[in-house]
Protein backbone atom coordinates (compact mmCIF):
# COMPACT_ATOMS: atom_id res chain seq x y z
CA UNK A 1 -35.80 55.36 69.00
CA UNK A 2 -32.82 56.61 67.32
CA UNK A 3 -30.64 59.24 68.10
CA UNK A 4 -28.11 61.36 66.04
CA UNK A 5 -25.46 59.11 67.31
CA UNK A 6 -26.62 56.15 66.10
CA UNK A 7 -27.95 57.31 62.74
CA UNK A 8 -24.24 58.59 61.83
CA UNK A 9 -22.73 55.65 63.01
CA UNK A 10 -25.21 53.48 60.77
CA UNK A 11 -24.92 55.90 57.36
CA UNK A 12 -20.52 55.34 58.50
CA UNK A 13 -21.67 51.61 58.19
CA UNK A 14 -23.44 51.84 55.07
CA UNK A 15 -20.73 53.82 53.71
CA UNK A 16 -17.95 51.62 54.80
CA UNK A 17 -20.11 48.50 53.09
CA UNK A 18 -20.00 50.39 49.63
CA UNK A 19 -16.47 50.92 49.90
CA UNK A 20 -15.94 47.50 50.42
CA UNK A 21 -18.32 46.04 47.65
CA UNK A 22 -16.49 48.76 45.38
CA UNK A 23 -13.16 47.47 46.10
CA UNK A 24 -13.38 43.98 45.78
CA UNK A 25 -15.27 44.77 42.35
CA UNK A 26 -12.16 46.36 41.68
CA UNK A 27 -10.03 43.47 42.82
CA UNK A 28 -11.42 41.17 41.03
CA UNK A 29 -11.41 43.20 37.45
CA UNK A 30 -7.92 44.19 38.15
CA UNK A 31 -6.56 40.76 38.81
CA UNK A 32 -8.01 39.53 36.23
CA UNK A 33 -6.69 42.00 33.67
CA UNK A 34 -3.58 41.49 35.29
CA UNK A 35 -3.16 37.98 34.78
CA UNK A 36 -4.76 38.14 31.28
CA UNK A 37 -1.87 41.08 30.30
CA UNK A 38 0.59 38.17 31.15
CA UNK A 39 -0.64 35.49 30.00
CA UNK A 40 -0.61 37.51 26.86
CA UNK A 41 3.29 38.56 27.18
CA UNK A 42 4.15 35.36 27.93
CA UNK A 43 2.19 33.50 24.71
CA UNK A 44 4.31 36.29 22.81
CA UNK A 45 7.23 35.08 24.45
CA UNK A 46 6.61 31.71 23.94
CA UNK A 47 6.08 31.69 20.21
CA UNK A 48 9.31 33.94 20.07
CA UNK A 49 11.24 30.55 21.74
CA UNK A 50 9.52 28.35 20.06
CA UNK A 51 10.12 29.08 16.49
CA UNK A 52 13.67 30.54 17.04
CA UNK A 53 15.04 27.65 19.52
CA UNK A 54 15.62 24.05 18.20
CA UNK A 55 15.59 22.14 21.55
CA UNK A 56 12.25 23.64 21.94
CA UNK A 57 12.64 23.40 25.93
CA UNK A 58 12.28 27.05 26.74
CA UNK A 59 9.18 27.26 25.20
CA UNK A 60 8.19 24.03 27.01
CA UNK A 61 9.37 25.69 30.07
CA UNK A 62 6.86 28.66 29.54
CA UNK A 63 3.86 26.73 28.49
CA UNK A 64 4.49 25.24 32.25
CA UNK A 65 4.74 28.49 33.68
CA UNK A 66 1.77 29.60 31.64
CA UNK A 67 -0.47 26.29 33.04
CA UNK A 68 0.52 27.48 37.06
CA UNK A 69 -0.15 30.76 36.38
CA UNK A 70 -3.98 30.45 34.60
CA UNK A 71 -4.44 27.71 37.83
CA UNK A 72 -3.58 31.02 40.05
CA UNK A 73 -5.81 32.99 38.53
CA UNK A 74 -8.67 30.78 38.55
CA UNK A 75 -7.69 30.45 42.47
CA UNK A 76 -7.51 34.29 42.95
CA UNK A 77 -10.59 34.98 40.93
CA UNK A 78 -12.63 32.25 42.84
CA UNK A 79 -11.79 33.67 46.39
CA UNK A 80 -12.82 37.21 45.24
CA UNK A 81 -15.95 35.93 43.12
CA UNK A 82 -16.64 34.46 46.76
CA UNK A 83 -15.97 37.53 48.79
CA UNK A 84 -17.99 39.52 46.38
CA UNK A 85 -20.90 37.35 46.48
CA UNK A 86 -20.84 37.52 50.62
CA UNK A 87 -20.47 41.67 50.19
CA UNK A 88 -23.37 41.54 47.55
CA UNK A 89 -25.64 39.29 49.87
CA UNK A 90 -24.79 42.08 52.50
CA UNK A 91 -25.80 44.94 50.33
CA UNK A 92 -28.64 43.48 49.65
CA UNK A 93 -29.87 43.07 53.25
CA UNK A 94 -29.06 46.63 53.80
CA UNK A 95 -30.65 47.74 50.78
CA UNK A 96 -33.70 46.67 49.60
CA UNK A 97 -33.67 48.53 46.63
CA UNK A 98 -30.19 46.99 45.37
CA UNK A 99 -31.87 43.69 45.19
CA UNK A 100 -33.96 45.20 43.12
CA UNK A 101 -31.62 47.09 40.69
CA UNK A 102 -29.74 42.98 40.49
CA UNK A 103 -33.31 41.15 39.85
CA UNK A 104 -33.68 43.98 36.64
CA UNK A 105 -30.07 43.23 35.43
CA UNK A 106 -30.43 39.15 36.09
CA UNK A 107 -30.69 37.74 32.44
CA UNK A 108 -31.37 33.76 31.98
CA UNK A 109 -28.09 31.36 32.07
CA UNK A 110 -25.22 31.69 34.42
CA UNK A 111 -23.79 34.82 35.12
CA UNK A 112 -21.14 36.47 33.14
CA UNK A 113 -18.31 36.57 36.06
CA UNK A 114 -18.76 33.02 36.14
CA UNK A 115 -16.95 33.06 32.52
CA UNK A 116 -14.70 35.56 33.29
CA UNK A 117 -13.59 33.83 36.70
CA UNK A 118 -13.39 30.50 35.52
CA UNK A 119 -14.01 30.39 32.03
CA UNK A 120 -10.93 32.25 30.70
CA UNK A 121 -8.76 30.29 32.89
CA UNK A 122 -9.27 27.28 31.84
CA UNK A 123 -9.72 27.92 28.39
CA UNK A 124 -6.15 29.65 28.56
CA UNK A 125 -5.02 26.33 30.89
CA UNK A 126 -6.23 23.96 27.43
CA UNK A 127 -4.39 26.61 25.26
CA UNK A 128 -0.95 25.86 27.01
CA UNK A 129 -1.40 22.24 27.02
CA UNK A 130 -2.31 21.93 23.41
CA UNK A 131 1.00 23.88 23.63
CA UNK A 132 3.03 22.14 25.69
CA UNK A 133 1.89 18.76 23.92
CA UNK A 134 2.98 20.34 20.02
CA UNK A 135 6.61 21.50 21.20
């Protein structure tokens, strides 16, 4: 039997479970973005150096930076992949229906955050190697 008690303090559950799922969402796009925004500043920076400085090791110095960086965001973007898979799984318990919704959207193949989260990373990881090898 519930009673009013208990029903608001389950819809304040259910609420506080959206904001979560909504905010690691957010987390993850944002980081992401971040890291992308400099990764691009710094590949402008780079080719500044390494077409206006003879000794080249600037650039070098950069393409290193740029290697540790795309290996913490592939680090960052893993954990919150994780945490939003956990929230998701939770969701779904809750609400029926939102399993649902996520069988409709499924599509064949691996899932798109898969790329984003790993994907770009590493592809941006082999762009400052071929990089760091040609300076």
């Amino acid at each position: 039997m519930s009673t009013p008690g208990n029903d608001e303090q389950r819809r304040d559950e259910d609420a506080r479970l959206v904001q979560i799922a909504i905010h690691e969402e957010n987390m993850l796009n944002q980081r992401g973005n971040l890291c992308l925004v400099a990764q691009s500043l710094l590949v402008v920076a780079y080719s500044t150096t390494a077409t206006t400085n003879s000794t080249h090791a600037a650039a070098r110095v950069m393409a290193v930076f740029g290697i540790a960086l795309a290996v913490i965001w592939a680090y960052s973007g893993s954990r919150h992949y994780w945490h939003n898979r956990v929230i998701q799984r939770r969701l779904v318990e809750r609400f029926p229906d939102v399993a649902e919704i996520l069988a409709e959207f499924r599509r064949p193949g691996p899932s798109s955050t898969l790329f984003i989260v790993y994907g770009m990373p590493a592809l941006t990881t082999v762009m400052w190697i071929v990089m760091l090898v040609i300076t």
